[in-house]
N, C-alpha and C. Protein backbone atom coordinates (compact mmCIF):
# COMPACT_ATOMS: atom_id res chain seq x y z
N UNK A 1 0.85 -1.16 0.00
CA UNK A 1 0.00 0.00 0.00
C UNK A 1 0.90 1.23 0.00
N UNK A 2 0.53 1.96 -0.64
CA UNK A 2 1.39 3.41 -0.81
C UNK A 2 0.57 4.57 -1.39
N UNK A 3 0.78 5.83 -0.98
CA UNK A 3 0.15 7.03 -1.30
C UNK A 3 0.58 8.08 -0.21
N UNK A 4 -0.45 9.03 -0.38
CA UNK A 4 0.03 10.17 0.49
C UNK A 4 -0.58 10.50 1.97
N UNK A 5 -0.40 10.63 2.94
CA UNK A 5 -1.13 11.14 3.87
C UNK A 5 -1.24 12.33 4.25
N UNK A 6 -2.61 12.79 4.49
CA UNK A 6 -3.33 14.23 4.27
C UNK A 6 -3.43 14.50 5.68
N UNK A 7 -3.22 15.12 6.39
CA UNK A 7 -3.47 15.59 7.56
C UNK A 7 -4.34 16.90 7.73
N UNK A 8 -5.66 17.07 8.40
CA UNK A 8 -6.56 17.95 8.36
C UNK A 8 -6.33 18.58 9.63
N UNK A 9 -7.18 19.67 9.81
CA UNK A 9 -7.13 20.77 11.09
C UNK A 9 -7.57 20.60 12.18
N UNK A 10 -8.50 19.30 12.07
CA UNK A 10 -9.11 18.74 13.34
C UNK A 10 -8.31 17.51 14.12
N UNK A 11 -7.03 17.16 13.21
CA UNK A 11 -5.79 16.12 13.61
C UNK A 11 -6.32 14.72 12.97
N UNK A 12 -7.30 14.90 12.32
CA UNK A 12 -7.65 13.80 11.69
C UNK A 12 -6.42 13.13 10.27
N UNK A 13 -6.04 12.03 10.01
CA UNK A 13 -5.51 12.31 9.09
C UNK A 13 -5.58 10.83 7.95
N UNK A 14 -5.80 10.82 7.21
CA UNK A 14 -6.39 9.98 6.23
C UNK A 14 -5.03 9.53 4.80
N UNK A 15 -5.01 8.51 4.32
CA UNK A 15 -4.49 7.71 3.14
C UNK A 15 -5.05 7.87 2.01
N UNK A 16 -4.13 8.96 1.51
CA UNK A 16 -5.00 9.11 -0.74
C UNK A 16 -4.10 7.80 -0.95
N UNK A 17 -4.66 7.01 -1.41
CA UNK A 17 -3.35 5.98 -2.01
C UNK A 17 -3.05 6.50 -3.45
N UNK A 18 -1.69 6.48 -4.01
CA UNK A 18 -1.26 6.46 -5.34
C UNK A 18 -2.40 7.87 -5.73
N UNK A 19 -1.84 9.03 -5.41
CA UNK A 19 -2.45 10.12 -5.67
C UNK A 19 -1.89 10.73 -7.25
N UNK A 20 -1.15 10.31 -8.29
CA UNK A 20 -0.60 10.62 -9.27
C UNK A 20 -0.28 9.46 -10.19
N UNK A 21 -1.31 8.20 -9.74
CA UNK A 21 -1.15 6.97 -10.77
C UNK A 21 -2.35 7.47 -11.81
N UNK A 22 -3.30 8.32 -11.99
CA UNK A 22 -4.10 8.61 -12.93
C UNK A 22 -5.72 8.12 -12.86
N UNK A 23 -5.40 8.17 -11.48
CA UNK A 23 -6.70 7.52 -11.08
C UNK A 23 -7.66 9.27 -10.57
N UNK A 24 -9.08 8.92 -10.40
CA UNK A 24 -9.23 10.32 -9.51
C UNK A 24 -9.93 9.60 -8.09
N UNK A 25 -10.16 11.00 -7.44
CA UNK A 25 -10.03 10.97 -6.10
C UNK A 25 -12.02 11.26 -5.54
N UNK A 26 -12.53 10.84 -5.62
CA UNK A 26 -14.13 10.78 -5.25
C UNK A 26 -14.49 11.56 -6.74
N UNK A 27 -14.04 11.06 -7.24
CA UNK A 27 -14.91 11.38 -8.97
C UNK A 27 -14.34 13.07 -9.08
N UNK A 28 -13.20 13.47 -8.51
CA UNK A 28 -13.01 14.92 -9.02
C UNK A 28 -11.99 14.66 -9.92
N UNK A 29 -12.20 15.61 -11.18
CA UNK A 29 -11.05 15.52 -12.27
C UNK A 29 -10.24 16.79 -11.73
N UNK A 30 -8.88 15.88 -12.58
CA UNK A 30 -7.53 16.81 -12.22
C UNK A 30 -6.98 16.32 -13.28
N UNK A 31 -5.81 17.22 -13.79
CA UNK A 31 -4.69 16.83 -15.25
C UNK A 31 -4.51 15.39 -14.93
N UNK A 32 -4.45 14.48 -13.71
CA UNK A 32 -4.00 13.33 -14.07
C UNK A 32 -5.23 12.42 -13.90
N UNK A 33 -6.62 12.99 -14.40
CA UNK A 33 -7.67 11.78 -14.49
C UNK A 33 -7.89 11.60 -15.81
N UNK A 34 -7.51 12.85 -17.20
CA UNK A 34 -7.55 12.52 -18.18
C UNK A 34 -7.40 11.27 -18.64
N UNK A 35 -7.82 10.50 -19.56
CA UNK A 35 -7.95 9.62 -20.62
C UNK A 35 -6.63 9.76 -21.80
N UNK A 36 -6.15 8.39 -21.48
CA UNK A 36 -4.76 8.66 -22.61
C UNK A 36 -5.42 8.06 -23.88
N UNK A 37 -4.88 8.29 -25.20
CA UNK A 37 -4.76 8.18 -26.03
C UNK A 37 -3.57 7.21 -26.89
N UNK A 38 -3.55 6.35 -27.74
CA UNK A 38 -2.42 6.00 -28.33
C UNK A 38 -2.22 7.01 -29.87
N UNK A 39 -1.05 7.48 -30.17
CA UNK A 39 -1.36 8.47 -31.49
C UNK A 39 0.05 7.60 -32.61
N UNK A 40 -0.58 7.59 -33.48
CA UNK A 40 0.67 7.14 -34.41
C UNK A 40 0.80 8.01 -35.64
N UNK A 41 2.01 8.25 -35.11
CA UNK A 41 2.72 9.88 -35.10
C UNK A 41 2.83 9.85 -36.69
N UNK A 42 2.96 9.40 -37.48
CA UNK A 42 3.15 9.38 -38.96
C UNK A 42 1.99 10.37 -39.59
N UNK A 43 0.72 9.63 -38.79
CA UNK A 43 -0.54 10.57 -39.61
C UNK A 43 -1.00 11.17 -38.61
N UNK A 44 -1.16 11.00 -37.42
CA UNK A 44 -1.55 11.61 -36.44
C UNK A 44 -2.80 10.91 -36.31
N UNK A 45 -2.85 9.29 -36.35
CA UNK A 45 -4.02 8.77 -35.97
C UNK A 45 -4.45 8.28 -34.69
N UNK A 46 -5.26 8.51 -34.31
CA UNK A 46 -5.28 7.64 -32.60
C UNK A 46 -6.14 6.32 -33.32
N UNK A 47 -5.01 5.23 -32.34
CA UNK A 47 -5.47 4.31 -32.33
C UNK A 47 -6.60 3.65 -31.60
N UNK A 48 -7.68 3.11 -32.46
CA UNK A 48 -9.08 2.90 -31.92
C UNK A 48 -9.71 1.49 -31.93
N UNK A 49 -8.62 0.71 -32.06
CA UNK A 49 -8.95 -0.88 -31.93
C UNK A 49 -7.73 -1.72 -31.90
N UNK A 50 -8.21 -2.68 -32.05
CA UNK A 50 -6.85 -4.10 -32.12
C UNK A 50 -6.65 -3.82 -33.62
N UNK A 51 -7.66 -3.75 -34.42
CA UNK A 51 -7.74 -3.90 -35.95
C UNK A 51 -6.81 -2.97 -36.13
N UNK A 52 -6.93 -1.60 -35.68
CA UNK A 52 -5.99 -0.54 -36.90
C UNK A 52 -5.00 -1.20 -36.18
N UNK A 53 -4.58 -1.17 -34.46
CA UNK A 53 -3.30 -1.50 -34.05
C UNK A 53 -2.58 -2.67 -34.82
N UNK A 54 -3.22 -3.59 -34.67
CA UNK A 54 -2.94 -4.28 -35.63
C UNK A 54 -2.17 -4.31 -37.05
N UNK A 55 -2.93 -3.49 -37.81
CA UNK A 55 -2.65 -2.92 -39.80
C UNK A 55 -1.31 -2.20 -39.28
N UNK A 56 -1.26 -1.07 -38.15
CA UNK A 56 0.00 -0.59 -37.95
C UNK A 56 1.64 -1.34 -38.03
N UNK A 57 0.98 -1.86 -36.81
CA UNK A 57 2.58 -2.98 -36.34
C UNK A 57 2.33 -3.75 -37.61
N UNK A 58 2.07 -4.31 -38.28
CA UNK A 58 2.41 -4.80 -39.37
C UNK A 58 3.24 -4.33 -40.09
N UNK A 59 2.13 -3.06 -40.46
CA UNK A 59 3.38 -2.27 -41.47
C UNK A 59 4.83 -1.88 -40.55
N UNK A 60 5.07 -2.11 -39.61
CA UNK A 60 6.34 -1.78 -39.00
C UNK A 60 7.36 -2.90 -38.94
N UNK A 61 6.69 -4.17 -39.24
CA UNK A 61 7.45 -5.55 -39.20
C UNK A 61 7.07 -6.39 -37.75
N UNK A 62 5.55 -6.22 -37.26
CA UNK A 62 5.60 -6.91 -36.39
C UNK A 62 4.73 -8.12 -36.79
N UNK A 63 5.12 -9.24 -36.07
CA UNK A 63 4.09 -10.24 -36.25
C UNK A 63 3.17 -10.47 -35.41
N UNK A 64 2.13 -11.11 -35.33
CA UNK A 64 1.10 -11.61 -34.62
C UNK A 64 1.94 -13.04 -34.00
N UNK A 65 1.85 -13.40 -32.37
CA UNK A 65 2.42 -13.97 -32.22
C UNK A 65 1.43 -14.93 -30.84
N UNK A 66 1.62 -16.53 -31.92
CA UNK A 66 0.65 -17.11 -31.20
C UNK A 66 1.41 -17.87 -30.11
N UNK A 67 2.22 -18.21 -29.58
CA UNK A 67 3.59 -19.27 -28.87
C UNK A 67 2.95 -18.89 -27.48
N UNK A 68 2.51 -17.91 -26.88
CA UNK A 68 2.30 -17.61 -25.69
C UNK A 68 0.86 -17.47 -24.96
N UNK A 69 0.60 -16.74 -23.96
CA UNK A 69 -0.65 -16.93 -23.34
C UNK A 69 -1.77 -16.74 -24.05
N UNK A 70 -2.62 -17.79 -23.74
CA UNK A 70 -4.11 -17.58 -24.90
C UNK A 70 -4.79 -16.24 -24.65
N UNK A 71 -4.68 -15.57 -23.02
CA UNK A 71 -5.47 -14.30 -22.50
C UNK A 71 -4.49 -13.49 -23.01
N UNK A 72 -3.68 -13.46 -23.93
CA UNK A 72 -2.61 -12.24 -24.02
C UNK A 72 -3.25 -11.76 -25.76
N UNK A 73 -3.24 -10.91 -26.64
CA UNK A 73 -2.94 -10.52 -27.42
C UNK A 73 -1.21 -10.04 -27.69
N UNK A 74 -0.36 -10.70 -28.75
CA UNK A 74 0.79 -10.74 -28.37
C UNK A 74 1.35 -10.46 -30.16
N UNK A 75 2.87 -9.48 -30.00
CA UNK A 75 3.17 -9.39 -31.38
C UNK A 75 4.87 -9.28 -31.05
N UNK A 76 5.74 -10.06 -31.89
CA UNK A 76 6.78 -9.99 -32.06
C UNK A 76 7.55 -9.41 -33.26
N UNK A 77 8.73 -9.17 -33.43
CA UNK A 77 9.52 -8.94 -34.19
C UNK A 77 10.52 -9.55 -34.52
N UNK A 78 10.96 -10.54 -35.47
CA UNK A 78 12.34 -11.02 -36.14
C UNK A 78 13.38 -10.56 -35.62
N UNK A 79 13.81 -9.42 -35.88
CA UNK A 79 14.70 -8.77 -35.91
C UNK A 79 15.37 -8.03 -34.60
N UNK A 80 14.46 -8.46 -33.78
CA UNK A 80 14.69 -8.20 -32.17
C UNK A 80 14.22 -9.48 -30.94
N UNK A 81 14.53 -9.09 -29.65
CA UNK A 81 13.84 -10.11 -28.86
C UNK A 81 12.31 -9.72 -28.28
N UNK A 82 11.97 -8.59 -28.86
CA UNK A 82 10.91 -7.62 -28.01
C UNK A 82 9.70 -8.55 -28.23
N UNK A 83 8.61 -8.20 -27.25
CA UNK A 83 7.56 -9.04 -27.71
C UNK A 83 6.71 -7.98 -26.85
N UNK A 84 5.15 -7.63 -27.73
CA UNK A 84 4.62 -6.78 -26.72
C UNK A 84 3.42 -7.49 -26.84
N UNK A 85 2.63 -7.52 -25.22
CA UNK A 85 1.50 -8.37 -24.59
C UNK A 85 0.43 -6.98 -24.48
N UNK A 86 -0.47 -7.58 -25.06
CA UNK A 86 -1.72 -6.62 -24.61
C UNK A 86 -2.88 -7.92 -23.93
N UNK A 87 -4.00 -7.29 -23.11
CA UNK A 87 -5.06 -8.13 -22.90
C UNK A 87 -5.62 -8.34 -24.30
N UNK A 88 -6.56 -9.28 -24.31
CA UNK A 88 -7.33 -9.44 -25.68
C UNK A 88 -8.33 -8.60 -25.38
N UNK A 89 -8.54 -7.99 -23.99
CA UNK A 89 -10.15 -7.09 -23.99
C UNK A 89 -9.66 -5.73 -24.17
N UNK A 90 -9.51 -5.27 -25.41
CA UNK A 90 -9.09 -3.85 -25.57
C UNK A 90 -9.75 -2.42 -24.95
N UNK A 91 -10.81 -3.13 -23.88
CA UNK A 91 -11.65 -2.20 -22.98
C UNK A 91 -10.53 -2.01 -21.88
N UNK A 92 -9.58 -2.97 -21.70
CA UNK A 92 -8.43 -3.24 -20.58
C UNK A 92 -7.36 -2.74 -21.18
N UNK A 93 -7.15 -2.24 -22.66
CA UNK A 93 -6.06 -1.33 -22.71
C UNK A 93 -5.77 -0.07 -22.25
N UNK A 94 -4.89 0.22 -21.49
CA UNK A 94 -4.65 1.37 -21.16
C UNK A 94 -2.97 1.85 -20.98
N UNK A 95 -2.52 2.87 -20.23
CA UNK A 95 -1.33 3.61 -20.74
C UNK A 95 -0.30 2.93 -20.20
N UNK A 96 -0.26 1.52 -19.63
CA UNK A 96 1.07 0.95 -19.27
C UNK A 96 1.09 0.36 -20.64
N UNK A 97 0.42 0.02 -21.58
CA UNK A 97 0.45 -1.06 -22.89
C UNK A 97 0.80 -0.46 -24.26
N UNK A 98 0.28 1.02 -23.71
CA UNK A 98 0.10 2.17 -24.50
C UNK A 98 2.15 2.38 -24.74
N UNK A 99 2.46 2.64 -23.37
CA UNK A 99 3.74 3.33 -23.21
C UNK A 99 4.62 2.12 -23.79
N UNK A 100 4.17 0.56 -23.48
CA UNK A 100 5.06 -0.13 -23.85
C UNK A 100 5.01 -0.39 -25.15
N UNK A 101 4.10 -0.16 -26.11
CA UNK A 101 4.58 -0.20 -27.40
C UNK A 101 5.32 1.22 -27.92
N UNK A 102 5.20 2.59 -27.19
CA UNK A 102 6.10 3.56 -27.16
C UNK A 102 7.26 3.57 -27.44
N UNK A 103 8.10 2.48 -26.24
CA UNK A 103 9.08 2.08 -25.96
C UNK A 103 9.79 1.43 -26.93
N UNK A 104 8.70 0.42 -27.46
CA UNK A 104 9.38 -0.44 -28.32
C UNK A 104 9.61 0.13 -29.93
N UNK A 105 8.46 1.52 -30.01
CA UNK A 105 8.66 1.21 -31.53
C UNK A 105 9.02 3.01 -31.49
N UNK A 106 10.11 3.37 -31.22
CA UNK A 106 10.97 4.58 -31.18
C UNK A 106 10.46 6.10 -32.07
N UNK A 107 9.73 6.84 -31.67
CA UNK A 107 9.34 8.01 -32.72
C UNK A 107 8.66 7.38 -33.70
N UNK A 108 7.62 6.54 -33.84
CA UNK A 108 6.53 6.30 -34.06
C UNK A 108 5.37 6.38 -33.49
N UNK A 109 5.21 6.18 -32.22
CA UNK A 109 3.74 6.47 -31.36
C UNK A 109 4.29 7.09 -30.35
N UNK A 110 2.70 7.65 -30.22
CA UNK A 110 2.87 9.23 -28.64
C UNK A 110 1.32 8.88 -28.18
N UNK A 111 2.19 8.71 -26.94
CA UNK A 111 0.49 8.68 -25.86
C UNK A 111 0.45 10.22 -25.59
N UNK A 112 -0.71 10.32 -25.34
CA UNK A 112 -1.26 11.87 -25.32
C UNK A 112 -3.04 12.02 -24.67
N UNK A 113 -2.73 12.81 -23.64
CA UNK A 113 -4.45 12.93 -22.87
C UNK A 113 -5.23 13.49 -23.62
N UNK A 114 -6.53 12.70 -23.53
CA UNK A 114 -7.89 13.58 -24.32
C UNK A 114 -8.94 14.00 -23.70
């Protein structure tokens, strides 16, 4: 468990947990409750399914890669050891999966809040 502790005027003092993981705090928005985005920086498209993600990493040299977990959506590359895991429920994608195809595919995609 980790976060911040708030201390109030009456000596009461209470646990925000993970106050800057992008979560919000009793439904109030702040810069970090925004909604990320995946953008692929070539056209400036946000990515809006497995399908385009999909047509993308292709055209980049990735494969569809069946060797591993059946709950994974999974794509490799030849030419490297990288392998990137998404859930198959793309309702469960979000900006750790986002950042790790970032990572992997260099000045091609930008996560970005909407």
């Amino acid at each position: 468990m980790s976060g911040v502790w708030i201390f109030k005027n009456n000596g009461v003092m209470k646990l925000v947990e993970n106050p800057s993981d992008g979560h919000c705090d009793n439904g109030r928005h702040s810069a970090s409750c925004k909604k990320k985005a995946l953008v692929y920086l070539p056209t400036g498209q946000v990515v809006s399914s497995y399908t385009c993600l999909k047509q993308i990493l292709s055209g980049l040299g990735w494969e569809r890669y069946y060797g591993g977990d059946n709950d994974l959506f999974q794509f490799h590359k030849h030419s490297s050891i990288d392998l990137i895991s998404l859930p198959n429920d793309y309702a469960k994608f979000n900006s750790v999966y986002m950042y790790d195809i970032v990572v992997k595919n260099p000045n091609v995609f930008h996560v970005r809040a909407i």
